[in-house]
N, C-alpha and C. Protein backbone atom coordinates (compact mmCIF):
# COMPACT_ATOMS: atom_id res chain seq x y z
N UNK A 1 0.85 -1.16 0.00
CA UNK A 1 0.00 0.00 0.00
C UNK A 1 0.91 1.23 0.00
N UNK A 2 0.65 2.13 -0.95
CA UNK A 2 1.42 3.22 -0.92
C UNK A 2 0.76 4.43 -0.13
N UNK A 3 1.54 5.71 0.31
CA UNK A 3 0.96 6.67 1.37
C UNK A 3 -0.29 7.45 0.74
N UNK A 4 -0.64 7.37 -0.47
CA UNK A 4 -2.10 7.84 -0.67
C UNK A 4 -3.10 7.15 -0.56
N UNK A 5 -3.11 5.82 -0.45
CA UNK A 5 -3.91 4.98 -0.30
C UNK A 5 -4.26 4.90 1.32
N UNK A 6 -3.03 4.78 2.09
CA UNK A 6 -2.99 4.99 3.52
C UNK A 6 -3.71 6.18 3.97
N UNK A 7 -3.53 7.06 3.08
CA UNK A 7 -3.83 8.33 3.74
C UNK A 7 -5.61 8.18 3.52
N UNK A 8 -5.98 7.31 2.17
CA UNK A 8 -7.42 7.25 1.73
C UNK A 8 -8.30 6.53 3.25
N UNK A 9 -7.25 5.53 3.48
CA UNK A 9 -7.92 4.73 4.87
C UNK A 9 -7.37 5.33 5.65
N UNK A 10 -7.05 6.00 5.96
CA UNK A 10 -7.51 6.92 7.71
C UNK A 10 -8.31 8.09 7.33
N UNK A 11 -8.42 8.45 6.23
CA UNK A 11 -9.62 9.72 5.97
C UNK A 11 -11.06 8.85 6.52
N UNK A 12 -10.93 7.25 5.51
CA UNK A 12 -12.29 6.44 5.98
C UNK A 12 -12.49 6.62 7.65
N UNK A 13 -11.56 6.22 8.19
CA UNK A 13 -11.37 5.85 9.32
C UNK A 13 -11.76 6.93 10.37
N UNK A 14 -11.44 8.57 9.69
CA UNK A 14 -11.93 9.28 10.01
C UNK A 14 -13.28 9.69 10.27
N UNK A 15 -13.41 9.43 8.86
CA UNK A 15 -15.53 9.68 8.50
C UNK A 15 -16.55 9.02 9.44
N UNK A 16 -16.01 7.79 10.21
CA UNK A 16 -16.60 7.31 10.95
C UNK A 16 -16.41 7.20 12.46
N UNK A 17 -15.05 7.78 12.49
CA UNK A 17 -14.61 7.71 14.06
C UNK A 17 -14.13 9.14 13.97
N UNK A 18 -14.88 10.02 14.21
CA UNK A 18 -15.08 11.41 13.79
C UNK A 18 -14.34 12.03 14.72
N UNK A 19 -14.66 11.97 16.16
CA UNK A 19 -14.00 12.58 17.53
C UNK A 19 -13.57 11.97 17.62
N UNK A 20 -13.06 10.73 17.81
CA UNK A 20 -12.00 9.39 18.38
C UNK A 20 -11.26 9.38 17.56
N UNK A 21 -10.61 9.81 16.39
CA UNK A 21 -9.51 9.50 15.40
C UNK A 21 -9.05 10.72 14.58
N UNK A 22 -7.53 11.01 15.23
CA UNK A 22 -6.91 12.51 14.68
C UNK A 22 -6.16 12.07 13.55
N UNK A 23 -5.85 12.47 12.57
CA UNK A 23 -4.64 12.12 11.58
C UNK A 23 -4.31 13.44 11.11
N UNK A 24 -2.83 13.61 11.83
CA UNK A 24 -1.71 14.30 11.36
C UNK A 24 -0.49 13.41 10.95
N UNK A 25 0.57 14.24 11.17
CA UNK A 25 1.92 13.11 10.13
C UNK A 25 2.58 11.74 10.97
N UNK A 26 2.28 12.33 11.77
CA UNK A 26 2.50 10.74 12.85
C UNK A 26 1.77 9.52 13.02
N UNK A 27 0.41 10.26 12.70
CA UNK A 27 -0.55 8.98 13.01
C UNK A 27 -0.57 8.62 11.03
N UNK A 28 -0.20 9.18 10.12
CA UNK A 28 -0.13 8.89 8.70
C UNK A 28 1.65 7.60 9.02
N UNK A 29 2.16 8.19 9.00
CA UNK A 29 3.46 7.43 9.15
C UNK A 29 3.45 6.34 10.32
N UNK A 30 2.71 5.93 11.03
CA UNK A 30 3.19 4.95 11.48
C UNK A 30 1.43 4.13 10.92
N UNK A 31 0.73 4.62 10.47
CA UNK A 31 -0.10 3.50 9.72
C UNK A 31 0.33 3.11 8.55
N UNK A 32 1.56 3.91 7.29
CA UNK A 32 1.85 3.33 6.73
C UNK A 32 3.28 2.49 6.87
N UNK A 33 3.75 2.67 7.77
CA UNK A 33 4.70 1.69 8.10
C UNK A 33 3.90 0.39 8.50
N UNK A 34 2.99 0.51 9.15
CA UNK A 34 2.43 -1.58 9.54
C UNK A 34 1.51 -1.81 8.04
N UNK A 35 0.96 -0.84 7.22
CA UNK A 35 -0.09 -1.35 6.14
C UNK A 35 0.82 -1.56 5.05
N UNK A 36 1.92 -0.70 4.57
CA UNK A 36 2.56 -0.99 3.13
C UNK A 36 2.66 -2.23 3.07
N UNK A 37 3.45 -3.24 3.68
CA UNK A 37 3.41 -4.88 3.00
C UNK A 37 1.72 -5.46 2.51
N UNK A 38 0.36 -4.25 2.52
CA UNK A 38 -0.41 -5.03 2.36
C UNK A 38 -1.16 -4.35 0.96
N UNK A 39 -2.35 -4.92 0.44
CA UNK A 39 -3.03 -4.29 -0.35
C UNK A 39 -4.70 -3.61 -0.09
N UNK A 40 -4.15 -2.58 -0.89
CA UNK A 40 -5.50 -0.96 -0.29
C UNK A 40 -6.92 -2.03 -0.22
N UNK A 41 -7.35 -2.82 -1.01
CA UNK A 41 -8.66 -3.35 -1.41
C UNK A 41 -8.92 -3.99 -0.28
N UNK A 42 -7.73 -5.08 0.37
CA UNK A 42 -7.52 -6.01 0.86
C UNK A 42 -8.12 -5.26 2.43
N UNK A 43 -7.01 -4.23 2.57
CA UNK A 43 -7.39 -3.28 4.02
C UNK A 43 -8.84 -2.95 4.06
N UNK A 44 -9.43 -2.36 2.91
CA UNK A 44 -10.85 -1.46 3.09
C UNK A 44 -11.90 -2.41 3.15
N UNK A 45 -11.51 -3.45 2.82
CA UNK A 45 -12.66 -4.74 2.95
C UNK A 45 -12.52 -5.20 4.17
N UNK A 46 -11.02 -5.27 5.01
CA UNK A 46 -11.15 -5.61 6.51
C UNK A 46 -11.71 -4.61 7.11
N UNK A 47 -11.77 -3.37 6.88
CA UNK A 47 -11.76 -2.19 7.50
C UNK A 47 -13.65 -2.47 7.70
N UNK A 48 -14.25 -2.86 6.37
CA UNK A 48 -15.64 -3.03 6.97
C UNK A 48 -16.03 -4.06 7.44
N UNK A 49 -15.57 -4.81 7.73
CA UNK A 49 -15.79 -6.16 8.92
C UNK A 49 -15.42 -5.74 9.98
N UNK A 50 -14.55 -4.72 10.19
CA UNK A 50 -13.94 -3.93 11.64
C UNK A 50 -15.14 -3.18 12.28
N UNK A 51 -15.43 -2.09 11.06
CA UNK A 51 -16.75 -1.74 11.56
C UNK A 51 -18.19 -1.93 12.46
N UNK A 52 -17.86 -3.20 11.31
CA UNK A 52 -19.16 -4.40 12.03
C UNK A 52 -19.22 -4.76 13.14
N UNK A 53 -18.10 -4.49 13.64
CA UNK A 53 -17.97 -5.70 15.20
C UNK A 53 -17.34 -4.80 15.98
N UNK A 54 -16.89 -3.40 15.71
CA UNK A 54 -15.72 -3.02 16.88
C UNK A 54 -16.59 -1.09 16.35
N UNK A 55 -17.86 -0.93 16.36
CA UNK A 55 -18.59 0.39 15.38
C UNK A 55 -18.26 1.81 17.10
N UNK A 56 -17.53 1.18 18.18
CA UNK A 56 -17.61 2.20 19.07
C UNK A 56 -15.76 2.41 19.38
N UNK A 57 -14.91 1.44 18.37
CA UNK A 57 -13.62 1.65 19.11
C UNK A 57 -13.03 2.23 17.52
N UNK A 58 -12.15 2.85 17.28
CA UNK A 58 -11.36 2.89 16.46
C UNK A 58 -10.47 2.23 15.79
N UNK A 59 -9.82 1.51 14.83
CA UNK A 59 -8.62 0.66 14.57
C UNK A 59 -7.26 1.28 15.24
N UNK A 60 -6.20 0.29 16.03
CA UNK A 60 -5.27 0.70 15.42
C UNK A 60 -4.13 0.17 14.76
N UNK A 61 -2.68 0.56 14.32
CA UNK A 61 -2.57 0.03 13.38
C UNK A 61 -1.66 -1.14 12.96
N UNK A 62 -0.98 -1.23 14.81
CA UNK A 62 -0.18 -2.41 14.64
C UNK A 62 -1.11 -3.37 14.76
N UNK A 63 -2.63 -3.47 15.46
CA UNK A 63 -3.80 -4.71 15.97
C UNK A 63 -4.93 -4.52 14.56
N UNK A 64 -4.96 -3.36 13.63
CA UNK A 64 -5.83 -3.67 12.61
C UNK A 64 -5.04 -4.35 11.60
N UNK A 65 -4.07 -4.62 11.36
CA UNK A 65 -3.39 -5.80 9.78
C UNK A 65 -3.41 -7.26 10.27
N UNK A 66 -4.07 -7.35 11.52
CA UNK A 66 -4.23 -8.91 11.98
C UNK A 66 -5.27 -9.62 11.05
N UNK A 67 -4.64 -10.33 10.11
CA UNK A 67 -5.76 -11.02 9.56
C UNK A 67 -5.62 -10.28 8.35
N UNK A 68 -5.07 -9.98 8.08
CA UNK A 68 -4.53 -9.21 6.03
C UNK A 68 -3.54 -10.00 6.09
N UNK A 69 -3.34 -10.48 4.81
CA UNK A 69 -1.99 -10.78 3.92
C UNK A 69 -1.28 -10.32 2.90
N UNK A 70 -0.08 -10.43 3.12
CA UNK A 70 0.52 -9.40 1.60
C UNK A 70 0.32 -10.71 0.53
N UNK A 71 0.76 -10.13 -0.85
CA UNK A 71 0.23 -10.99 -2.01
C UNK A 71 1.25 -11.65 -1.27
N UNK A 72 2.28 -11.77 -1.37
CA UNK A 72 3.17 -13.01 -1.19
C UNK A 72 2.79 -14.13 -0.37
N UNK A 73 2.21 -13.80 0.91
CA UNK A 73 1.77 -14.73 1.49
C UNK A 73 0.32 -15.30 1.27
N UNK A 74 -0.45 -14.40 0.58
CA UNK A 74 -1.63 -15.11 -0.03
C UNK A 74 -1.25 -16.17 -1.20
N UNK A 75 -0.40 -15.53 -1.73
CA UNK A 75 0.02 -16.46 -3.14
C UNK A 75 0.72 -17.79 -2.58
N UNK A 76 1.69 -17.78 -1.68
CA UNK A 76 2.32 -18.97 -1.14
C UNK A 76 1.23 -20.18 -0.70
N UNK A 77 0.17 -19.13 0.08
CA UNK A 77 -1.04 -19.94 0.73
C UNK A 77 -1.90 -21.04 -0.41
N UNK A 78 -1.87 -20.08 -1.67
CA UNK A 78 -2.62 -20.68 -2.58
C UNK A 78 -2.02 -22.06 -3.57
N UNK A 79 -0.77 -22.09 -3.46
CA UNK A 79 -0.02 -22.74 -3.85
C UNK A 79 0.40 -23.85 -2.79
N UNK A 80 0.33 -24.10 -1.94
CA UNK A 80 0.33 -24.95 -0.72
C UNK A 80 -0.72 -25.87 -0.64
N UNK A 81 -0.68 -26.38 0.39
CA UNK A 81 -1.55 -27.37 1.36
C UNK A 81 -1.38 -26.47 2.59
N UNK A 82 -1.98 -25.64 2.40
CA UNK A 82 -1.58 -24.59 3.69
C UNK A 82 -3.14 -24.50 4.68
N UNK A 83 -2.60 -24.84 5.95
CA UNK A 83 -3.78 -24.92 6.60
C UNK A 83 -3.77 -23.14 7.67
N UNK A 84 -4.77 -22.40 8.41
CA UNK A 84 -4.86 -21.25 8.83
C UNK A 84 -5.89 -21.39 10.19
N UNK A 85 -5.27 -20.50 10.99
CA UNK A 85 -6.13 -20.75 12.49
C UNK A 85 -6.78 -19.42 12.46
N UNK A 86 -8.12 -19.37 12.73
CA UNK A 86 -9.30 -18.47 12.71
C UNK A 86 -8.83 -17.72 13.92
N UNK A 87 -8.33 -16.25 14.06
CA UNK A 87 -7.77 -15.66 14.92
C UNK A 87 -9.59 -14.97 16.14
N UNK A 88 -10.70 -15.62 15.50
CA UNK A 88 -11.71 -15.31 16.09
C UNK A 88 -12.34 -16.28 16.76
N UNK A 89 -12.34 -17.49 16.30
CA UNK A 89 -12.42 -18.99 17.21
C UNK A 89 -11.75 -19.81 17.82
N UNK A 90 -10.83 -19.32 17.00
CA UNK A 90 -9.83 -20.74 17.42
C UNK A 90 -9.31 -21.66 16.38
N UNK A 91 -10.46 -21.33 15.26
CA UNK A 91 -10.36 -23.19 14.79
C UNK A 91 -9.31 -23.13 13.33
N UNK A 92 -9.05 -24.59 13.17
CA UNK A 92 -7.81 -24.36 12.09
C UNK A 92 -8.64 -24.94 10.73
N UNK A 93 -8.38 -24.47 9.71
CA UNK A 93 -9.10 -24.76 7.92
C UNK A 93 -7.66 -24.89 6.73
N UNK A 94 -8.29 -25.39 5.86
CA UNK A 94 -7.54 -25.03 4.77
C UNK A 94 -7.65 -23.36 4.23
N UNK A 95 -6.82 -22.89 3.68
CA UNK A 95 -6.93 -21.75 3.23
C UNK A 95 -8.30 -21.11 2.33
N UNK A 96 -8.31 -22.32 1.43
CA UNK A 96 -9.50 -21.97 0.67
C UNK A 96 -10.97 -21.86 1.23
N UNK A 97 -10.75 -22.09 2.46
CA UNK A 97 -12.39 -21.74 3.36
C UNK A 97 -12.22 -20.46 3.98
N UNK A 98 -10.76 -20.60 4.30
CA UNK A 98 -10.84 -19.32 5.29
C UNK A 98 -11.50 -18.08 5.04
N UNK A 99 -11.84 -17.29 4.54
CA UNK A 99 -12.44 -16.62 3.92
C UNK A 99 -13.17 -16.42 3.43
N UNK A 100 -14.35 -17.53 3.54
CA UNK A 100 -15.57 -17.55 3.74
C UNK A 100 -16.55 -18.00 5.29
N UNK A 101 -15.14 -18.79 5.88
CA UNK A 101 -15.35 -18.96 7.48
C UNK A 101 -15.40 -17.94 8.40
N UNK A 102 -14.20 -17.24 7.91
CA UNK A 102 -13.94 -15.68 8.35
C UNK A 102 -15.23 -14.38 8.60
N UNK A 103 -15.69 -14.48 7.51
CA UNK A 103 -16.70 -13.66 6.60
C UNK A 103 -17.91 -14.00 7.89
N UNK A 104 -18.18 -15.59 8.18
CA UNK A 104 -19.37 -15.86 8.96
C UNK A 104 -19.01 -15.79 10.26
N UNK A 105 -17.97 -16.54 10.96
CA UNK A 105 -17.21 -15.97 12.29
C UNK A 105 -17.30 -14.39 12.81
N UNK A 106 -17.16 -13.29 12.00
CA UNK A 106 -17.22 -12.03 12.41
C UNK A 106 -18.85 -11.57 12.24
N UNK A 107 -19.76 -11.80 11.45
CA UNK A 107 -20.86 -12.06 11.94
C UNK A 107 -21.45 -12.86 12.80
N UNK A 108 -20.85 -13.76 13.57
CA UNK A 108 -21.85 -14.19 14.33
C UNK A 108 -21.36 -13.91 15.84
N UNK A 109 -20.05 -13.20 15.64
CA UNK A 109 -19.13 -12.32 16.38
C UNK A 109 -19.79 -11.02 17.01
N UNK A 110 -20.39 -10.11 15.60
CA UNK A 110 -20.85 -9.38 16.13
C UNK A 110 -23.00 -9.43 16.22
N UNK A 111 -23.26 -10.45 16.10
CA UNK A 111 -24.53 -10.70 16.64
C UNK A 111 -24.64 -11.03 17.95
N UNK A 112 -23.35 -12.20 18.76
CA UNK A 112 -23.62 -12.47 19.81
C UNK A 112 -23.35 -10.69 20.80
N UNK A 113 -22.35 -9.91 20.42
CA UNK A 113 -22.24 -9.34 21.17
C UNK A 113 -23.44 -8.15 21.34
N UNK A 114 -23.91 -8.23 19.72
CA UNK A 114 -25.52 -7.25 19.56
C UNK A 114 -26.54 -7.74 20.56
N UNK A 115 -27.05 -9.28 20.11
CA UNK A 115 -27.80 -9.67 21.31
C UNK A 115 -27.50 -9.73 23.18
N UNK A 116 -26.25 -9.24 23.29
CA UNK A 116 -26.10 -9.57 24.61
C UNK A 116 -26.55 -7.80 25.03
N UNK A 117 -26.13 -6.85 24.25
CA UNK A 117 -27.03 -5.52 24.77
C UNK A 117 -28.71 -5.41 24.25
N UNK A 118 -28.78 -6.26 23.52
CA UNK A 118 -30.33 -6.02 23.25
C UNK A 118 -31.04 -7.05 24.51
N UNK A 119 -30.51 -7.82 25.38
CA UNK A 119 -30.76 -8.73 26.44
C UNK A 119 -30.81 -9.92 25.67
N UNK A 120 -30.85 -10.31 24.75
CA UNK A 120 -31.15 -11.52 24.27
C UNK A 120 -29.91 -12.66 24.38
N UNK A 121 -29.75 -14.10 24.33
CA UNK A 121 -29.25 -14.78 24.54
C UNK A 121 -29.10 -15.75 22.97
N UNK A 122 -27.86 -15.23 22.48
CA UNK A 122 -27.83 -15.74 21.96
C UNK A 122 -26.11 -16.48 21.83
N UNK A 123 -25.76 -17.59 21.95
CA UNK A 123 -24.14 -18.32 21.91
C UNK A 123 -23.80 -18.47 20.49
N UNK A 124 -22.18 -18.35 20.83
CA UNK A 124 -21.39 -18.62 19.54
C UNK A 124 -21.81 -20.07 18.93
N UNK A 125 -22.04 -21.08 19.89
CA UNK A 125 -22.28 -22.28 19.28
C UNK A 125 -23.52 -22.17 18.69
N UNK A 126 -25.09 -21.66 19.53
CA UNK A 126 -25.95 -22.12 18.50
C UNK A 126 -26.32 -21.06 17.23
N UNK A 127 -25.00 -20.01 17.09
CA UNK A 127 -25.33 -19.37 15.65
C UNK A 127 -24.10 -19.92 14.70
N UNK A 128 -23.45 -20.26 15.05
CA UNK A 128 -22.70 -21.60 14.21
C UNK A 128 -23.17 -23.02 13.95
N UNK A 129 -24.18 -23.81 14.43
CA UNK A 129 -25.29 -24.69 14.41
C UNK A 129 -26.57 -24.56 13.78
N UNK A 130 -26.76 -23.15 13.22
CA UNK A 130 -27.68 -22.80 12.99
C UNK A 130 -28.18 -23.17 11.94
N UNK A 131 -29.98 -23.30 11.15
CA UNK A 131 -29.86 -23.43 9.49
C UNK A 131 -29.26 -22.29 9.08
N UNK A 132 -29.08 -22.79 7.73
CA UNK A 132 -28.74 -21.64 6.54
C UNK A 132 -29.66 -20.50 6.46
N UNK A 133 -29.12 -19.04 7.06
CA UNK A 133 -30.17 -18.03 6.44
C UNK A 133 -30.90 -17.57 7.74
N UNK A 134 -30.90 -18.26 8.74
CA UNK A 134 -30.70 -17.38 10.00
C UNK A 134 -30.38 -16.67 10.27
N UNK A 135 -28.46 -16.49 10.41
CA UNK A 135 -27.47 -15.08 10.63
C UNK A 135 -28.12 -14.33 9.29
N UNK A 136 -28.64 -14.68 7.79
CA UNK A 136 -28.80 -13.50 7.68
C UNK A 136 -30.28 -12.15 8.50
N UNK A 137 -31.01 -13.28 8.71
CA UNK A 137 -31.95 -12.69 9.35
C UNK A 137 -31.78 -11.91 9.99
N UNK A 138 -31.06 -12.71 11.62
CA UNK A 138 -30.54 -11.77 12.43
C UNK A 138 -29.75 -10.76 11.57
N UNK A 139 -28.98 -10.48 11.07
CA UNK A 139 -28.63 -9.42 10.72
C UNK A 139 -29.60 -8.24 10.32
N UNK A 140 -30.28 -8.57 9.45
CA UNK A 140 -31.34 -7.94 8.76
C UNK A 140 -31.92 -7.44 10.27
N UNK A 141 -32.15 -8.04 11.05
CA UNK A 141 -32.99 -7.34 12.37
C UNK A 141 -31.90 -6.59 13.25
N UNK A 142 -30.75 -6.96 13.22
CA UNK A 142 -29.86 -5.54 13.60
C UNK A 142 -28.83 -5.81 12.99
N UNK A 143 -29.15 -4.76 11.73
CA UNK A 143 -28.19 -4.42 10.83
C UNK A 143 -27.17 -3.33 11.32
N UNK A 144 -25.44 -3.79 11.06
CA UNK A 144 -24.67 -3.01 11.19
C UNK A 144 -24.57 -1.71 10.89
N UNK A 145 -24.50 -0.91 11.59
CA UNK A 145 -24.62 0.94 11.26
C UNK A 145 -23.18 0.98 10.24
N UNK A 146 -23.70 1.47 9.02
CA UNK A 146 -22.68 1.90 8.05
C UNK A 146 -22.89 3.05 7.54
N UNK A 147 -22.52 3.74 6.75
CA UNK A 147 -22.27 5.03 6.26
C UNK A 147 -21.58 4.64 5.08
N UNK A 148 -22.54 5.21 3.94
CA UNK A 148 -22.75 5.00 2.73
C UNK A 148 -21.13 5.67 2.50
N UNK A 149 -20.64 4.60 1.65
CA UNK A 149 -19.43 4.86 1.06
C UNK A 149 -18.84 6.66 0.19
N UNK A 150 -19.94 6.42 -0.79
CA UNK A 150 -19.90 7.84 -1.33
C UNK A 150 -20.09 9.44 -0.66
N UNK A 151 -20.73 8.95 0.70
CA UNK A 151 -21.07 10.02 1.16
C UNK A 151 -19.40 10.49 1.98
N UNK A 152 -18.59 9.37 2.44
CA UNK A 152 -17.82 9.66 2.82
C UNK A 152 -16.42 10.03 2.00
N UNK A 153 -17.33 9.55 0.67
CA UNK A 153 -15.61 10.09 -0.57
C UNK A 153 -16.00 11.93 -0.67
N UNK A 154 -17.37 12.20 -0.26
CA UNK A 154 -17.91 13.10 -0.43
C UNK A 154 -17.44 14.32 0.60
N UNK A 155 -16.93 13.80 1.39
CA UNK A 155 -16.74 14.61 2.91
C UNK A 155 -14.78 14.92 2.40
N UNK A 156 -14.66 13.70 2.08
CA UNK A 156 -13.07 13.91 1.84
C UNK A 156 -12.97 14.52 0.22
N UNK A 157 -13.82 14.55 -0.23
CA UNK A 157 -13.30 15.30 -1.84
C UNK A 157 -12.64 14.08 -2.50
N UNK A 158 -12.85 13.09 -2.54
CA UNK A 158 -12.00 12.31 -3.39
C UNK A 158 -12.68 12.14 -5.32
């Protein structure tokens, strides 16, 4: 990731963590020192799964590239028998799931923790047990607070 791209994700980062997140040249330079080994697409797609599950804390930037890979190590992965431990369960997969395991792990990540302030009871096990099309439900009934992409290229002038 090069420093305009960096600079594109902490403007995001901004738009949504409005009072909680300053960026001047320090907080630019040491996010692109932990993000350059990675790619911009790669970050802004974690960046909204971050959202999803963490919508009251800010990233930062040595604990937000947990769970990005640079091409090299995606490419090695893909070329392997390479197996990967779910840094949200626990559990270990082949590569080629991870990332769709991932995808459902952080939703059901941030449902249990939705239902535990809405009072409801809901466990990691029985929304991983669940039928197909449940989590999306629940979601649909508390959908993640986002902020329309454009509105925020809109705030930054991009």
């Amino acid at each position: 990731m090069n420093k305009v791209e960096v600079k594109k994700l902490t403007n995001i980062i901004k738009g949504y963590y409005n009072n909680q997140f300053f960026v001047d040249d320090y907080v630019l330079d040491a996010w692109y020192e932990s993000m350059k080994p990675y790619d911009y697409e790669d970050a802004e797609k974690h960046l909204q799964e971050y959202l999803k599950n963490y919508p009251e804390v800010p990233p930062r930037p040595h604990t937000f590239k947990n769970g990005l890979y640079t091409p090299e190590e995606k490419e090695k992965m893909k070329n392997t028998n390479y197996t990967i431990q779910c840094n949200l369960c626990g559990r270990w997969m082949s590569w080629e799931t991870y990332e769709e395991h991932y995808e459902k792990c952080l939703d059901i990540q941030y449902l249990v923790s939705v239902a535990k302030q809405k009072g409801e009871q809901y466990t990691r096990e029985d929304l991983e047990n669940c039928r197909t099309g449940v989590i999306d439900k629940l979601l649909e009934k508390y959908p993640p607070k986002k902020i329309a992409m454009e509105s925020v290229g809109e705030l930054f002038k991009w």
